[in-house]
C-alpha atoms as a PDB file:
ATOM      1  CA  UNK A   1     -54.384 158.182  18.856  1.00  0.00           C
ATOM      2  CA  UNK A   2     -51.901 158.670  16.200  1.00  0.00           C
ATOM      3  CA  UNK A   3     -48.635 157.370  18.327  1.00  0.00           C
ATOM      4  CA  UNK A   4     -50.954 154.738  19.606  1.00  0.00           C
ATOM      5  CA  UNK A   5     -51.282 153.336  16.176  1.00  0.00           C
ATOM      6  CA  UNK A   6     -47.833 154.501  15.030  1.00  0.00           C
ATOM      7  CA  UNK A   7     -46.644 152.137  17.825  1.00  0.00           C
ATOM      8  CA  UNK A   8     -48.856 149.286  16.752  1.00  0.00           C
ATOM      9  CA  UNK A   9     -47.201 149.385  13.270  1.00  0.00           C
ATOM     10  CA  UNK A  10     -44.088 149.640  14.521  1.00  0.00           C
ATOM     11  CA  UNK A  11     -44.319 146.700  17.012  1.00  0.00           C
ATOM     12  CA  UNK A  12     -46.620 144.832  14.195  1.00  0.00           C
ATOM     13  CA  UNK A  13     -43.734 145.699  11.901  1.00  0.00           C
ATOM     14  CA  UNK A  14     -40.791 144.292  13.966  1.00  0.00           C
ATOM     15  CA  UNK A  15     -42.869 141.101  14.753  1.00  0.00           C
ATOM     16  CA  UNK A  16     -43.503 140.453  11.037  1.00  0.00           C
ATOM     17  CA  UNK A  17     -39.347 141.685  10.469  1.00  0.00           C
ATOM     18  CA  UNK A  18     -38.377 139.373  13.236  1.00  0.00           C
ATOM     19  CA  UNK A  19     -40.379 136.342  11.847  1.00  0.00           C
ATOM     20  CA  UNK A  20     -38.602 136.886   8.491  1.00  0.00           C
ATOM     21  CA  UNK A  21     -35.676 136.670   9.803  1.00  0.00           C
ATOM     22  CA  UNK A  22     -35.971 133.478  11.790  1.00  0.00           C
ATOM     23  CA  UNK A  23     -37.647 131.942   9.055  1.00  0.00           C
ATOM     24  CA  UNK A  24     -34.442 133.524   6.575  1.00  0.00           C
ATOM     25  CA  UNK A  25     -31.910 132.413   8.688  1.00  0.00           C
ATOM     26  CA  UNK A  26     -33.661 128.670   8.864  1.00  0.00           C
ATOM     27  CA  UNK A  27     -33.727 128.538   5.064  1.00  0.00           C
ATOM     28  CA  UNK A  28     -30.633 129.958   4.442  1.00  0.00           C
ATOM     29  CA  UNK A  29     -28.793 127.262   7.104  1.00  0.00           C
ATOM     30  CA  UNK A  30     -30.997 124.216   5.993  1.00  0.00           C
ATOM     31  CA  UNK A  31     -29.749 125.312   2.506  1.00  0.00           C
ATOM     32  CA  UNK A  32     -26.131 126.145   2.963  1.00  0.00           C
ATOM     33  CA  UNK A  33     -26.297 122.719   5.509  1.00  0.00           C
ATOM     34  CA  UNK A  34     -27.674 120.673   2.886  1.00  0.00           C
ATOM     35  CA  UNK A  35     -24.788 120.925   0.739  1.00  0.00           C
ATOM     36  CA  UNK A  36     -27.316 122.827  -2.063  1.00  0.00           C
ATOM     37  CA  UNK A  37     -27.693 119.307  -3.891  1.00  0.00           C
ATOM     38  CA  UNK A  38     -25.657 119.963  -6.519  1.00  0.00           C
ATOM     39  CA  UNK A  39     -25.131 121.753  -9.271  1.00  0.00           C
ATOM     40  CA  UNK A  40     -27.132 119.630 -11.237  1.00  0.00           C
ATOM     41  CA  UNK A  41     -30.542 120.030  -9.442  1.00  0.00           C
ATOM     42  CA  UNK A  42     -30.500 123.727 -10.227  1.00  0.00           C
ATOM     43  CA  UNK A  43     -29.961 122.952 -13.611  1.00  0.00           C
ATOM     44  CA  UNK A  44     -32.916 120.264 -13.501  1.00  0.00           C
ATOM     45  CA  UNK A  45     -35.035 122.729 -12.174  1.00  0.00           C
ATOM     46  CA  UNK A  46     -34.575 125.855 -14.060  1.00  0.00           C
ATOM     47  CA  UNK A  47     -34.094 123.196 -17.553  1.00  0.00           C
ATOM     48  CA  UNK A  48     -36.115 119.957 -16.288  1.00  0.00           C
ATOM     49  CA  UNK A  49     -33.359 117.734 -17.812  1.00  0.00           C
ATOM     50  CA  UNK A  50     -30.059 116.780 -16.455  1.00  0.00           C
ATOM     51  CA  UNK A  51     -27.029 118.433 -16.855  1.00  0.00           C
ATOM     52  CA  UNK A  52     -25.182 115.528 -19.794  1.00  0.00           C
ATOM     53  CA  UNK A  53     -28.540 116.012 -21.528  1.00  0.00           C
ATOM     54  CA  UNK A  54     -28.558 119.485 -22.054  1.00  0.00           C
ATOM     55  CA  UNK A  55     -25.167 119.494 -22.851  1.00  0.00           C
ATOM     56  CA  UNK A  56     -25.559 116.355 -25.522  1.00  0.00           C
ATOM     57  CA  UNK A  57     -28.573 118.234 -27.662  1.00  0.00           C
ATOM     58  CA  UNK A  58     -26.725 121.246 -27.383  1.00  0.00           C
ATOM     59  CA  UNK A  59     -23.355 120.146 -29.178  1.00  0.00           C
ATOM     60  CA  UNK A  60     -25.371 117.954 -31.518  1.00  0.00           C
ATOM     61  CA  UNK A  61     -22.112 116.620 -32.383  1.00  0.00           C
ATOM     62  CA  UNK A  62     -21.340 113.363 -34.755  1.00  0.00           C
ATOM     63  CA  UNK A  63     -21.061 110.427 -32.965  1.00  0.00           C
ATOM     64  CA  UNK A  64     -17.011 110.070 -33.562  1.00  0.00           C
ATOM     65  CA  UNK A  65     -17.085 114.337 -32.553  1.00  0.00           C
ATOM     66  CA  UNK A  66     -19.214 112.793 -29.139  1.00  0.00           C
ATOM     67  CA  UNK A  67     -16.992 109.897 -28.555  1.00  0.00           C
ATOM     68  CA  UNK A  68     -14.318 112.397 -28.737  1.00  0.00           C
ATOM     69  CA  UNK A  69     -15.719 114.963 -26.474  1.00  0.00           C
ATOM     70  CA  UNK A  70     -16.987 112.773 -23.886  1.00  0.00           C
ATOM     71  CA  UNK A  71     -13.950 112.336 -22.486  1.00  0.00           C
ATOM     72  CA  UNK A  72     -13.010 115.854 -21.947  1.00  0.00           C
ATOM     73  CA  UNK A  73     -16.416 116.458 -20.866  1.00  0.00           C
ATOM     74  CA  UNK A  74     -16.470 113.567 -17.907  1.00  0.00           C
ATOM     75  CA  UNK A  75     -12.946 114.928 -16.664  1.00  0.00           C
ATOM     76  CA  UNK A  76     -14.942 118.679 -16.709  1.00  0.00           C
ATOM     77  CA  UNK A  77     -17.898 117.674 -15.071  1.00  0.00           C
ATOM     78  CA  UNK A  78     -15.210 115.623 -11.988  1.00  0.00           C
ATOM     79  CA  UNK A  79     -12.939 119.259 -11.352  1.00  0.00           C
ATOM     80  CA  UNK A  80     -16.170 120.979 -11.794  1.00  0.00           C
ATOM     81  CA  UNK A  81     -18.017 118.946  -9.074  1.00  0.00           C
ATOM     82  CA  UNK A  82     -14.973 119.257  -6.776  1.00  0.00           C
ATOM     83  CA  UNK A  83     -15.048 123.056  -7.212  1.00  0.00           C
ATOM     84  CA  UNK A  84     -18.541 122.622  -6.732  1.00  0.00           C
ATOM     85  CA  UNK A  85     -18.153 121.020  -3.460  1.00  0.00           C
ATOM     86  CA  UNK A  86     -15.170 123.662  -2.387  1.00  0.00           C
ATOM     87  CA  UNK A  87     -18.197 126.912  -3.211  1.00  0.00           C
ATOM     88  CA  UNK A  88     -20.669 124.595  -0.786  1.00  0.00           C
ATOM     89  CA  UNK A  89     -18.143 124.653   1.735  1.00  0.00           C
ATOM     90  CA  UNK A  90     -17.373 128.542   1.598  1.00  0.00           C
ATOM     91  CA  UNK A  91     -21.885 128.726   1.872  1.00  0.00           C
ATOM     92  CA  UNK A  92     -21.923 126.468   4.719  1.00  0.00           C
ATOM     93  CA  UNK A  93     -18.925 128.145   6.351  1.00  0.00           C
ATOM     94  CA  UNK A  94     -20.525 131.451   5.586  1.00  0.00           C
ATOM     95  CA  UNK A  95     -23.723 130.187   6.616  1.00  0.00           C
ATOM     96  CA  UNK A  96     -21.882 128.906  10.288  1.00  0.00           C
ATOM     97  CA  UNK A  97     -20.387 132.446  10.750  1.00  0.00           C
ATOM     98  CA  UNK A  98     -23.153 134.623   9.561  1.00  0.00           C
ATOM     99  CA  UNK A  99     -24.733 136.263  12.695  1.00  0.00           C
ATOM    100  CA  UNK A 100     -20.831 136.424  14.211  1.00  0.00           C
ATOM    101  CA  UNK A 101     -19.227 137.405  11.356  1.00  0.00           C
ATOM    102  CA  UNK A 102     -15.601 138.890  11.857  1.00  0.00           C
ATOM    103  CA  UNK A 103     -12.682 140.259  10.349  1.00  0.00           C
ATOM    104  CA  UNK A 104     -11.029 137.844  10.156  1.00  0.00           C
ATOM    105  CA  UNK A 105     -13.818 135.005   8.969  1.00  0.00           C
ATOM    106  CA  UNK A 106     -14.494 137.386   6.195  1.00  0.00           C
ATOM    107  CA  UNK A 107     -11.297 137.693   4.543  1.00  0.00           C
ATOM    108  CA  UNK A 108     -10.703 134.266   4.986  1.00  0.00           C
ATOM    109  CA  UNK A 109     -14.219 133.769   3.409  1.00  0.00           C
ATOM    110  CA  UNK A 110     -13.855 136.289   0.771  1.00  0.00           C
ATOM    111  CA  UNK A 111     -10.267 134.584  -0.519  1.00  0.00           C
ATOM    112  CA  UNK A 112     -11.733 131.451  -0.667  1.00  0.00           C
ATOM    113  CA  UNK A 113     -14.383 132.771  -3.132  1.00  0.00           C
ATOM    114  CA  UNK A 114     -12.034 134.654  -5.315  1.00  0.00           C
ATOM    115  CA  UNK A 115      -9.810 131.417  -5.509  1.00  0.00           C
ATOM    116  CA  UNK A 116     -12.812 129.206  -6.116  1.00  0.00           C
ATOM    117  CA  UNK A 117     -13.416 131.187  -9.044  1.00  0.00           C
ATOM    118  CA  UNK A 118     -10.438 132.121 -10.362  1.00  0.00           C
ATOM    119  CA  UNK A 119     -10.358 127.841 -10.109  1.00  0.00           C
ATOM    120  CA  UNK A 120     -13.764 128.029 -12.081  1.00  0.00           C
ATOM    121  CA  UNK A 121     -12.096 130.527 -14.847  1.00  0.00           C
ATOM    122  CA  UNK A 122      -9.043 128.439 -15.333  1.00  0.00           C
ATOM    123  CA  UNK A 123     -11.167 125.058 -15.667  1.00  0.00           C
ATOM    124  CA  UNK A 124     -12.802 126.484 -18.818  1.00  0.00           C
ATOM    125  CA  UNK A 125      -9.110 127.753 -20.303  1.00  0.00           C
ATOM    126  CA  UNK A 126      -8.359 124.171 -19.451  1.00  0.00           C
ATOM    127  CA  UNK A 127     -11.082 122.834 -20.943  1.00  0.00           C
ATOM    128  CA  UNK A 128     -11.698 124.951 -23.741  1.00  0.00           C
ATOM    129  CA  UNK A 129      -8.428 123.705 -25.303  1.00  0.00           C
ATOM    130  CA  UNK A 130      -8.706 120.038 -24.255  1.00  0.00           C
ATOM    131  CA  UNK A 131     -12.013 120.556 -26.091  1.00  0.00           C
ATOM    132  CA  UNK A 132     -10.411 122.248 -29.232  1.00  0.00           C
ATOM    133  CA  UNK A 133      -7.889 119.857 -29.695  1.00  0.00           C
ATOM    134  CA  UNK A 134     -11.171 116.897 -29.851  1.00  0.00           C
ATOM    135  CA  UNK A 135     -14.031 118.529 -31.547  1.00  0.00           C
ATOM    136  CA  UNK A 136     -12.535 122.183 -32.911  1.00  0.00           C
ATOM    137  CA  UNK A 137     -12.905 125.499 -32.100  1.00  0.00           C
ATOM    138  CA  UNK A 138     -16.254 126.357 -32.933  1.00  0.00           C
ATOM    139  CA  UNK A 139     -17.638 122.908 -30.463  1.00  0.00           C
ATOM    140  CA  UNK A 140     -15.604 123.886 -27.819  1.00  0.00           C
ATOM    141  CA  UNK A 141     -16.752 127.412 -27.856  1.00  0.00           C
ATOM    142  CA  UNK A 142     -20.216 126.395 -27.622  1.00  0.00           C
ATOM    143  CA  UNK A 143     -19.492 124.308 -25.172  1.00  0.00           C
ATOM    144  CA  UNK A 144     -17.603 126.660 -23.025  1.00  0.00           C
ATOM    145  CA  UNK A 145     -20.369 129.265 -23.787  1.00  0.00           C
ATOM    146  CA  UNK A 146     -22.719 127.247 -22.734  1.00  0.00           C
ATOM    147  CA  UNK A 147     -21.218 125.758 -19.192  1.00  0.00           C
ATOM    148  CA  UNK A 148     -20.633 129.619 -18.037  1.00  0.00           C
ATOM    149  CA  UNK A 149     -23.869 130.662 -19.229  1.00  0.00           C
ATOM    150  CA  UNK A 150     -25.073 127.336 -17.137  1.00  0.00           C
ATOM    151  CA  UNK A 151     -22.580 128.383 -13.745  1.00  0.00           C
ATOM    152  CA  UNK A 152     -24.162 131.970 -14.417  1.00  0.00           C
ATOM    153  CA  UNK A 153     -27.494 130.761 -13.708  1.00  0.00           C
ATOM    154  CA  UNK A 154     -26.396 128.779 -10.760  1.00  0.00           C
ATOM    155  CA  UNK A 155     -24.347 131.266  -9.397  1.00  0.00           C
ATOM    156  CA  UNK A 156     -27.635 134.204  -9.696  1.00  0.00           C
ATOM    157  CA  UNK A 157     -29.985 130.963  -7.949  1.00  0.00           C
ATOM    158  CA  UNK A 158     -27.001 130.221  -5.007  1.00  0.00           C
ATOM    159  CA  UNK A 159     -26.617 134.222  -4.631  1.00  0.00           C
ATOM    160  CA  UNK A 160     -30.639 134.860  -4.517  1.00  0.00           C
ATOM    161  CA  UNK A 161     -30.626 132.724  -1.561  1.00  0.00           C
ATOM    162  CA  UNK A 162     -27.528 134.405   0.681  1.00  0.00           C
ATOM    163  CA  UNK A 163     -27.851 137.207   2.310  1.00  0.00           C
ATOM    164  CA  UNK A 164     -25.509 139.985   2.314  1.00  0.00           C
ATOM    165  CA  UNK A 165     -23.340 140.815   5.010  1.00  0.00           C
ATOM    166  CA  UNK A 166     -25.362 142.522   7.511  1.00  0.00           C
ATOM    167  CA  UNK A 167     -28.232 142.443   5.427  1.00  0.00           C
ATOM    168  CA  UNK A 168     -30.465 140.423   7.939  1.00  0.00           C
ATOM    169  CA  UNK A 169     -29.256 142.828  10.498  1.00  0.00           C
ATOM    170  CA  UNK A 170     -30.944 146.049   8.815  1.00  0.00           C
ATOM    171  CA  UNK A 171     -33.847 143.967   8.690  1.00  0.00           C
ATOM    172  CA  UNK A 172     -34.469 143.455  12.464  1.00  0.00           C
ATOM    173  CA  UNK A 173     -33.935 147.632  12.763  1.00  0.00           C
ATOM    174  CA  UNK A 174     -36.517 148.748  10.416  1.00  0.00           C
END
């Protein structure tokens, strides 16, 4: 009686294991696919305003400091998209090559990361001093403070919803 219901949790197991992972790889394709909506929806939903918004009450800045800064900002927020579109394409591709993963795919996936954001880090030097130059030190500090505390929390929501290498794998074994 014991293996008999040893064997039932084990099959019962593997059937509940085996409908995760369908059901992970669905969600994690339909995500990747969907080209994660942008930055800016993550930020909507963990904040429930957009992106400018945030940004605008945090600076509280004069209006000649805002007029100043918006510039630099709207050439930030155009790299930053693009960047933002290059990390999409490195999910998706990831996403494409997950269950065949090879050598080859993941060094070629794992440079493109690394060179997205080494990208990411030298957008904010960028930044930082375009900012510096229009609103001073202390402004563009808190604004570059705040946009990597702001791709922080996007990166922990985009990494929450990939799975590691092999990770769906161990799943369908235990």
């Amino acid at each position: 009686m014991h293996n008999y219901l040893e064997t039932n949790l084990k099959i019962n197991t593997m059937k509940k294991l085996s409908l995760i992972f369908i059901m992970a790889i669905a969600v994690f394709s339909s995500y990747a696919q969907s080209s994660f909506k942008e930055d800016v929806d993550v930020l909507q939903s963990v904040y429930g305003k957009s992106k400018a918004d945030l940004v605008k009450q945090y600076m509280n800045l004069s209006d000649a400091q805002s007029a100043a800064f918006t510039k630099v900002y709207d050439n930030y927020e155009t790299e930053r998209k693009n960047l933002g579109q290059e990390k999409f394409q490195l999910i998706n591709d990831y996403a494409q090559n997950y269950a065949t993963l090879t050598d080859a795919k993941a060094d070629e996936l794992a440079k493109g990361t690394l060179k997205n954001h080494l990208a990411y880090e030298k957008l904010f030097s960028k930044t930082y001093g375009q900012a510096k130059k229009a609103v001073g030190a202390i402004n563009a500090a808190k604004f570059i403070q705040l946009e990597v505390y702001l791709q922080t929390i996007i990166r922990a929501e985009i990494l929450e919803s990939i799975p590691f290498i092999g990770e769906l794998d161990k799943s369908k074994i235990q």
